[in-house]
C-alpha atoms as a PDB file:
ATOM      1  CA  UNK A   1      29.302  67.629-189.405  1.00  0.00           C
ATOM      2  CA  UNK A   2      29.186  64.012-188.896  1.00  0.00           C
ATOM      3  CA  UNK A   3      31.480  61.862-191.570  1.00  0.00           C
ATOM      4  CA  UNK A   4      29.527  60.265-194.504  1.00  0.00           C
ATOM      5  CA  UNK A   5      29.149  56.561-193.886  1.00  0.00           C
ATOM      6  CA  UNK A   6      30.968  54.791-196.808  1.00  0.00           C
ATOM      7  CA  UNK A   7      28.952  51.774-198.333  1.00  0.00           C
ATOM      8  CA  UNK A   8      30.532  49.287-196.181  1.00  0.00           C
ATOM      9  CA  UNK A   9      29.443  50.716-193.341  1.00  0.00           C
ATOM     10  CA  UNK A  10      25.756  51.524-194.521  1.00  0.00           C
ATOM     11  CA  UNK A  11      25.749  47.735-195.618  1.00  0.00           C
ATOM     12  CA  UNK A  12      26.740  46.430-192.173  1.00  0.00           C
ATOM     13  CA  UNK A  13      24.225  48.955-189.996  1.00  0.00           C
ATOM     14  CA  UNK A  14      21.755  47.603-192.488  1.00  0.00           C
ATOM     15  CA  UNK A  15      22.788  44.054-191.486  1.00  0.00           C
ATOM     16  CA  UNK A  16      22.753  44.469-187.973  1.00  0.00           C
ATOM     17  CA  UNK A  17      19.300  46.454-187.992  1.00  0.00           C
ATOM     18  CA  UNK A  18      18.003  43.640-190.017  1.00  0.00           C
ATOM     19  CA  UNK A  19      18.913  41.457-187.189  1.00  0.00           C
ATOM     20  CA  UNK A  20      17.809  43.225-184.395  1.00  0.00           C
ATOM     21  CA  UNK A  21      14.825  43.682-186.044  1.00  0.00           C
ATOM     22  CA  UNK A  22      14.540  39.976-186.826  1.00  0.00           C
ATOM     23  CA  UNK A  23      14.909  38.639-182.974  1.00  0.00           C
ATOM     24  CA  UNK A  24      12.645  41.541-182.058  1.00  0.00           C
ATOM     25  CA  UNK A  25       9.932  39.838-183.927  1.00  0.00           C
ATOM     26  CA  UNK A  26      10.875  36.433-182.930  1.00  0.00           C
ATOM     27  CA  UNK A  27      10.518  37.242-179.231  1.00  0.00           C
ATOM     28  CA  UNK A  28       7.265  39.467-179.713  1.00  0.00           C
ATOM     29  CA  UNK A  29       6.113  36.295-181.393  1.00  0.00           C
ATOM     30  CA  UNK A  30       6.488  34.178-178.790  1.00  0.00           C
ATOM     31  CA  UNK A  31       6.154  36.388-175.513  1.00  0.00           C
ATOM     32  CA  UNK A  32       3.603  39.270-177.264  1.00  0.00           C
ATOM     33  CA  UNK A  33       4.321  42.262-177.969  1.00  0.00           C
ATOM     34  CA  UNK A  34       3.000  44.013-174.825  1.00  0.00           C
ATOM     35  CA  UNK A  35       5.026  41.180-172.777  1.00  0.00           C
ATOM     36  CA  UNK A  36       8.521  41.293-174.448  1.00  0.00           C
ATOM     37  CA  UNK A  37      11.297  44.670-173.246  1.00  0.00           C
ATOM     38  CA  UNK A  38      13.486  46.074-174.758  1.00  0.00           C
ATOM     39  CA  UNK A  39      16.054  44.589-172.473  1.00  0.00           C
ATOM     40  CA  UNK A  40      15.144  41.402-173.913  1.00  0.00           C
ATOM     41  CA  UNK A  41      15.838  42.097-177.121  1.00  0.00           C
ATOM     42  CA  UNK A  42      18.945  43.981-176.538  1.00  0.00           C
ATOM     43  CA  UNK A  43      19.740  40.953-174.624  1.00  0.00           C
ATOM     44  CA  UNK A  44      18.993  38.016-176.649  1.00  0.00           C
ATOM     45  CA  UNK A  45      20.264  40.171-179.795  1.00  0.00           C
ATOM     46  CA  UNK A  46      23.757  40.264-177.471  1.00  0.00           C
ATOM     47  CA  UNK A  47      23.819  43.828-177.383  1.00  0.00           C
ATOM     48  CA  UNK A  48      23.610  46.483-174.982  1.00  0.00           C
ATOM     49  CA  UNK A  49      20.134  48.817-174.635  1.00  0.00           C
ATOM     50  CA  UNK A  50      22.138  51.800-175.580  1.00  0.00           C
ATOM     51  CA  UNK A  51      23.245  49.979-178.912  1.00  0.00           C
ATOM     52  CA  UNK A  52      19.358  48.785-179.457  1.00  0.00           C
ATOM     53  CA  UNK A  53      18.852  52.504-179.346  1.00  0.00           C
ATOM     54  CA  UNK A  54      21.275  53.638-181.709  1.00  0.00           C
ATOM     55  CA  UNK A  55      19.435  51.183-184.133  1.00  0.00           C
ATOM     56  CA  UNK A  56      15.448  52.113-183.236  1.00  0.00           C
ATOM     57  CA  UNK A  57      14.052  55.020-181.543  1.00  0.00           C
ATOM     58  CA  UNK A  58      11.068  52.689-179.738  1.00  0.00           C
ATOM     59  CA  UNK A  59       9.462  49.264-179.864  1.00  0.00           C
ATOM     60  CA  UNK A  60       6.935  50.234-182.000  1.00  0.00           C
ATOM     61  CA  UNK A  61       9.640  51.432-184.441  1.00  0.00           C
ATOM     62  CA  UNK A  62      11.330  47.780-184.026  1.00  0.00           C
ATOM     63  CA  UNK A  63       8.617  46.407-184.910  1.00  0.00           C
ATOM     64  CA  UNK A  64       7.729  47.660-187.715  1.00  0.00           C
ATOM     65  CA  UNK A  65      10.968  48.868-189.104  1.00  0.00           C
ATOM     66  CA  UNK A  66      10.615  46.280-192.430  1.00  0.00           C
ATOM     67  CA  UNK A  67       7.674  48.319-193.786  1.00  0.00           C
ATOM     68  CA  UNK A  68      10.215  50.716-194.350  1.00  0.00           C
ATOM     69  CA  UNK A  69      12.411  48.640-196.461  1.00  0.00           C
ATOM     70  CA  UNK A  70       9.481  46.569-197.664  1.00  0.00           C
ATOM     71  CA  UNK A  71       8.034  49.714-199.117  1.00  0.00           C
ATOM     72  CA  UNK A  72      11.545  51.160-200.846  1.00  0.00           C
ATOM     73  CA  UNK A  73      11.990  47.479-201.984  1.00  0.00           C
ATOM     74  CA  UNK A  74       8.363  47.980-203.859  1.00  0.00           C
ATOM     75  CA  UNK A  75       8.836  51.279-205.293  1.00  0.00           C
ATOM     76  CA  UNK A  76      11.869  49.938-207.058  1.00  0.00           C
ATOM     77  CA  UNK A  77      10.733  47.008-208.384  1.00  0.00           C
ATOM     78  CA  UNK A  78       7.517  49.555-209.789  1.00  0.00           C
ATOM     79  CA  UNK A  79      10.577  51.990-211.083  1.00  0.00           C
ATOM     80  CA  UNK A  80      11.627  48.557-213.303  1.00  0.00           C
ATOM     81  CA  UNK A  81       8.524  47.618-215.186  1.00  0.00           C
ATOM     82  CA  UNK A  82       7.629  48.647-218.450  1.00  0.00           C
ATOM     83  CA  UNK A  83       6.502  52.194-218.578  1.00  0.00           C
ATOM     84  CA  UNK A  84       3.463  51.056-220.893  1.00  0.00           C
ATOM     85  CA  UNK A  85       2.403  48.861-218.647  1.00  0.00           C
ATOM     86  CA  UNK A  86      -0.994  49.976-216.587  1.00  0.00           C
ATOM     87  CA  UNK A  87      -0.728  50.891-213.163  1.00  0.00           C
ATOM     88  CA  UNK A  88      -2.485  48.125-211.510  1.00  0.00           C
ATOM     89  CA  UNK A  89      -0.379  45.521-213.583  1.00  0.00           C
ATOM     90  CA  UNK A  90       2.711  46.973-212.777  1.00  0.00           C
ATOM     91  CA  UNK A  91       1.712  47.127-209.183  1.00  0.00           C
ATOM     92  CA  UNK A  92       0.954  43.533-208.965  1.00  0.00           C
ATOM     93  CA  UNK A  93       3.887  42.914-210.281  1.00  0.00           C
ATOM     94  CA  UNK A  94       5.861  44.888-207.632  1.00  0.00           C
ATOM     95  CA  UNK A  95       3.913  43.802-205.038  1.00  0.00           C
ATOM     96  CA  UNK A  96       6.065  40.371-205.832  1.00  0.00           C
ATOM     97  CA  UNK A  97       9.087  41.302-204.445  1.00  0.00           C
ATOM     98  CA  UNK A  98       7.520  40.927-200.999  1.00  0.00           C
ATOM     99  CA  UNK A  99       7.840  36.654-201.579  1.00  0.00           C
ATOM    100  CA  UNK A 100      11.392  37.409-202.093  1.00  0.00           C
ATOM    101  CA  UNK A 101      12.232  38.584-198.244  1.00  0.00           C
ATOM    102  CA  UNK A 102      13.967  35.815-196.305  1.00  0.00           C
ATOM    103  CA  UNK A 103      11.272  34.942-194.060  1.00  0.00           C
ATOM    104  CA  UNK A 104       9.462  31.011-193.767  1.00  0.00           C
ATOM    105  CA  UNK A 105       5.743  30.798-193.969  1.00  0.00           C
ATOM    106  CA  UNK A 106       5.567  30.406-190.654  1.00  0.00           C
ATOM    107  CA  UNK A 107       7.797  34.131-189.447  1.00  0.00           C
ATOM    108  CA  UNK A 108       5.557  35.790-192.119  1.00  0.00           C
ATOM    109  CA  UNK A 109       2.654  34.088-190.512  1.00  0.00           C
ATOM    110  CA  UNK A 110       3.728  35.073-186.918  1.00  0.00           C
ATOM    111  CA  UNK A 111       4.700  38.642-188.163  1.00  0.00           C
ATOM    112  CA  UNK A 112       1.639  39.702-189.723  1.00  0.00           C
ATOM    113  CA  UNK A 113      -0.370  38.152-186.516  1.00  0.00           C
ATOM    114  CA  UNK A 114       1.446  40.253-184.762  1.00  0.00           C
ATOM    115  CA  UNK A 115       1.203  43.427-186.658  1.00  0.00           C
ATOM    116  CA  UNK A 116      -2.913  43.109-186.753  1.00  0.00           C
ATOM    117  CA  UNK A 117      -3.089  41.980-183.373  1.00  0.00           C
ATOM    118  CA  UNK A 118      -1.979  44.772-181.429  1.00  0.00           C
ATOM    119  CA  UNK A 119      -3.922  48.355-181.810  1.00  0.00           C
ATOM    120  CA  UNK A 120      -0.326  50.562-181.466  1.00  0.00           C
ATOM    121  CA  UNK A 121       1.527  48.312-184.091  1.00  0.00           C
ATOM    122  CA  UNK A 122      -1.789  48.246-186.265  1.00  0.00           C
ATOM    123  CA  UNK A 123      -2.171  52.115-186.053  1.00  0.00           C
ATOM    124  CA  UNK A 124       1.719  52.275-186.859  1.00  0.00           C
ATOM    125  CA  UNK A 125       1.779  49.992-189.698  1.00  0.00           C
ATOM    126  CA  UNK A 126      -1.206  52.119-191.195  1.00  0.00           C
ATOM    127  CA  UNK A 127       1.007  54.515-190.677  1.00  0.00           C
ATOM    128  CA  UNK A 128       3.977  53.355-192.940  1.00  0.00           C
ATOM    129  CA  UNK A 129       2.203  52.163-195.567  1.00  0.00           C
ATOM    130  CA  UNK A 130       0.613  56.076-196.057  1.00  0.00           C
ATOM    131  CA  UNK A 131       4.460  56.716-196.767  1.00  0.00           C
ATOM    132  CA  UNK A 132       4.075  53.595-199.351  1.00  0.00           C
ATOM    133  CA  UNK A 133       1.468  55.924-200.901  1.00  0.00           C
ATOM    134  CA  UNK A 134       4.023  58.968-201.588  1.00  0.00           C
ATOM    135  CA  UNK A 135       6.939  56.375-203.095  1.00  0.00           C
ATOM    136  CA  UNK A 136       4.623  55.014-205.140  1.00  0.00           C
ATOM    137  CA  UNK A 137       2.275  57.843-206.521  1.00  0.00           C
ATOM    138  CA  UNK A 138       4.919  59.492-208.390  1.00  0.00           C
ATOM    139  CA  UNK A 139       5.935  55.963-210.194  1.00  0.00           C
ATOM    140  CA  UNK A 140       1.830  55.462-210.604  1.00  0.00           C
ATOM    141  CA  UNK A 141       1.243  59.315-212.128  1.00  0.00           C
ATOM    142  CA  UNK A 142       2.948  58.615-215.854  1.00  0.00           C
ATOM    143  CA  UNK A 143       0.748  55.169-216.323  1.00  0.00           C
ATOM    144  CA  UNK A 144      -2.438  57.047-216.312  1.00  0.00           C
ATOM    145  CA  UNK A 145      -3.675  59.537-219.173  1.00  0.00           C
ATOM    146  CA  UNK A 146      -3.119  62.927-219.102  1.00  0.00           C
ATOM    147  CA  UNK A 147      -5.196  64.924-216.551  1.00  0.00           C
ATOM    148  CA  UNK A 148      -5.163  67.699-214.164  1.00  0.00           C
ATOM    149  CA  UNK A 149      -6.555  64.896-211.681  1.00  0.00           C
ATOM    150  CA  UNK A 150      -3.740  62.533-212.529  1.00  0.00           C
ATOM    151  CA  UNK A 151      -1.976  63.303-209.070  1.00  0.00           C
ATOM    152  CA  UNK A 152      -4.860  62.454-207.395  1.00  0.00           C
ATOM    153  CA  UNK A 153      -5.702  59.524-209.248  1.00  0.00           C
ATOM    154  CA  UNK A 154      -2.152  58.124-208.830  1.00  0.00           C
ATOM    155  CA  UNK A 155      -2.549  58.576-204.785  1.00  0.00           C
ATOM    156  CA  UNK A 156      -6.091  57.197-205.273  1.00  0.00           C
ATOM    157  CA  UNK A 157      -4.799  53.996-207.129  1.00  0.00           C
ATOM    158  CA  UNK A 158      -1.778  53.847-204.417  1.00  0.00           C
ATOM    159  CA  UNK A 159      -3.646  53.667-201.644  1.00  0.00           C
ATOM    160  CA  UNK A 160      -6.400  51.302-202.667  1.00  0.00           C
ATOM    161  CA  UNK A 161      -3.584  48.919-203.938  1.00  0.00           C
ATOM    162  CA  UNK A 162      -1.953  49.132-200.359  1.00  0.00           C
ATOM    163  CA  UNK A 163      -5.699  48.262-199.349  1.00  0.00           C
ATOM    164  CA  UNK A 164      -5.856  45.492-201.073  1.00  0.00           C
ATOM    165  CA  UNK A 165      -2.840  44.276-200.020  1.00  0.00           C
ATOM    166  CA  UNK A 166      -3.305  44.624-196.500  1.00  0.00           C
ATOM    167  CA  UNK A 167      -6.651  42.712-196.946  1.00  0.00           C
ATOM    168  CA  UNK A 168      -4.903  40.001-199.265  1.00  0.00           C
ATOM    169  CA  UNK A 169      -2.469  39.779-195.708  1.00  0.00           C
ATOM    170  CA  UNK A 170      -5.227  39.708-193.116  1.00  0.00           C
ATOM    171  CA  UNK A 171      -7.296  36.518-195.235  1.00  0.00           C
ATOM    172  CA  UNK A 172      -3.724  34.627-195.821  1.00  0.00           C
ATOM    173  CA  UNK A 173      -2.985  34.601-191.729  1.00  0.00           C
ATOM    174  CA  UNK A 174      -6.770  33.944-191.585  1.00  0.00           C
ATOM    175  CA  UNK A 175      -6.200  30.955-193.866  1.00  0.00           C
ATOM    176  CA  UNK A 176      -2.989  29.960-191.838  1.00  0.00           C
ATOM    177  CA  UNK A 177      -0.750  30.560-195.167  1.00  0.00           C
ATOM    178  CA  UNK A 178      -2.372  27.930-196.954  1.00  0.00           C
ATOM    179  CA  UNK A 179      -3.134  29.934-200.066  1.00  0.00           C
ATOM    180  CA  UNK A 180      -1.165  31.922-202.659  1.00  0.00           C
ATOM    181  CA  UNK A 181      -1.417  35.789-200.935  1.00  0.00           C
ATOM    182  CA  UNK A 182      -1.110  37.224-204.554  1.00  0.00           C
ATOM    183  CA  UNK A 183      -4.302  35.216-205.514  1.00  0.00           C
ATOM    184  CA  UNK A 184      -5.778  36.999-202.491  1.00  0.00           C
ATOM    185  CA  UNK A 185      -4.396  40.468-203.826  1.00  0.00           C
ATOM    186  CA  UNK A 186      -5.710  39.793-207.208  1.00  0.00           C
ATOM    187  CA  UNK A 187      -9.165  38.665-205.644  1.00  0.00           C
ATOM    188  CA  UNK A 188      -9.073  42.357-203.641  1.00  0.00           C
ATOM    189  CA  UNK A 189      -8.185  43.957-206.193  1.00  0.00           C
ATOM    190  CA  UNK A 190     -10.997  42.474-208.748  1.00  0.00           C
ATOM    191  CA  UNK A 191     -13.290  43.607-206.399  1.00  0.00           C
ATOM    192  CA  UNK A 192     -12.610  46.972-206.269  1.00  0.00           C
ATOM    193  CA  UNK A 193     -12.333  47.554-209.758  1.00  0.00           C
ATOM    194  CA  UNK A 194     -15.750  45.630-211.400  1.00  0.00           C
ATOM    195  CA  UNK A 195     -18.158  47.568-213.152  1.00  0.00           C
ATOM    196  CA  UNK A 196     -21.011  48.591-210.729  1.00  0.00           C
END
């Protein structure tokens, strides 16, 4: 059985993913995606392949490896507000964490280019953000009434709030980053929600 990492540890493989991840997207940015190898990476991260690997099982998985944190980062901001608070509130307000990430308009702008540009990184983002549904259904569930259907509502909610998100993202590059994105998310979301 392999030791338990102590925190230390965890904190600096978390580092160095972080950065890995970080030139990954920085060369995809400005070679593409389909143009950029893993030896370049592992090379202008000043690592070896093998060490690249011990990180990330692919390039897809480089790529997109922030969802994962992105999404953990959401579900425990929604784990801090108010359990009276409705579920689409308390989502927005979760959602907000995302304009804490170190990352200039302009990386988020190349980032999310990249992510909707190419079919295999669009599929796999997709993808990650179905996990967002199962971290945040659970935290979703207790903020609606009482229901046999309240699972189902929860993953409902979940996934059309991911929607809306992804939507908010895909006007905001459209716009070049000129807007607020959580105007764009509340926009989405108003949309969904009217009256018929």
């Amino acid at each position: 059985m392999a030791p338990k990492p102590t925190p230390i540890r965890e904190q600096t493989r978390s580092v160095v993913r972080s950065l890995l991840a970080r030139t990954a997207i920085e060369l995809f940015a400005a070679k593409g995606y389909d143009h950029t190898t893993l030896d370049e990476v592992a090379a202008a991260a000043g690592v070896s392949r093998r060490t690249l690997f011990n990180y990330f099982r692919n390039k897809e998985d480089l790529a997109l490896s922030g969802l994962d944190e992105q999404g953990e980062l959401i579900a425990a901001r929604l784990a801090e507000r108010p359990a009276g608070e409705d579920a689409w509130t308390a989502l927005g307000a979760a959602f907000q964490v995302l304009e804490e990430i170190d990352m200039t308009v302009e990386g988020r702008l190349e980032f999310i280019t990249l992510l909707f540009g190419n079919d295999s990184l669009r599929a796999g983002h997709a993808e990650k953000q179905a996990r967002w549904q199962d971290l945040f259904a659970p935290q979703i569930e207790p903020r609606l009434p009482d229901s046999d259907r309240r699972p189902l509502q929860a993953r409902a909610i979940a996934a059309a709030a991911i929607i809306c998100l992804q939507a908010a993202n895909e006007e905001w590059v459209r716009l070049g980053g000129q807007v607020d994105l959580f105007d764009l998310y509340d926009t989405a979301v108003q949309a969904i929600r009217r009256p018929t």
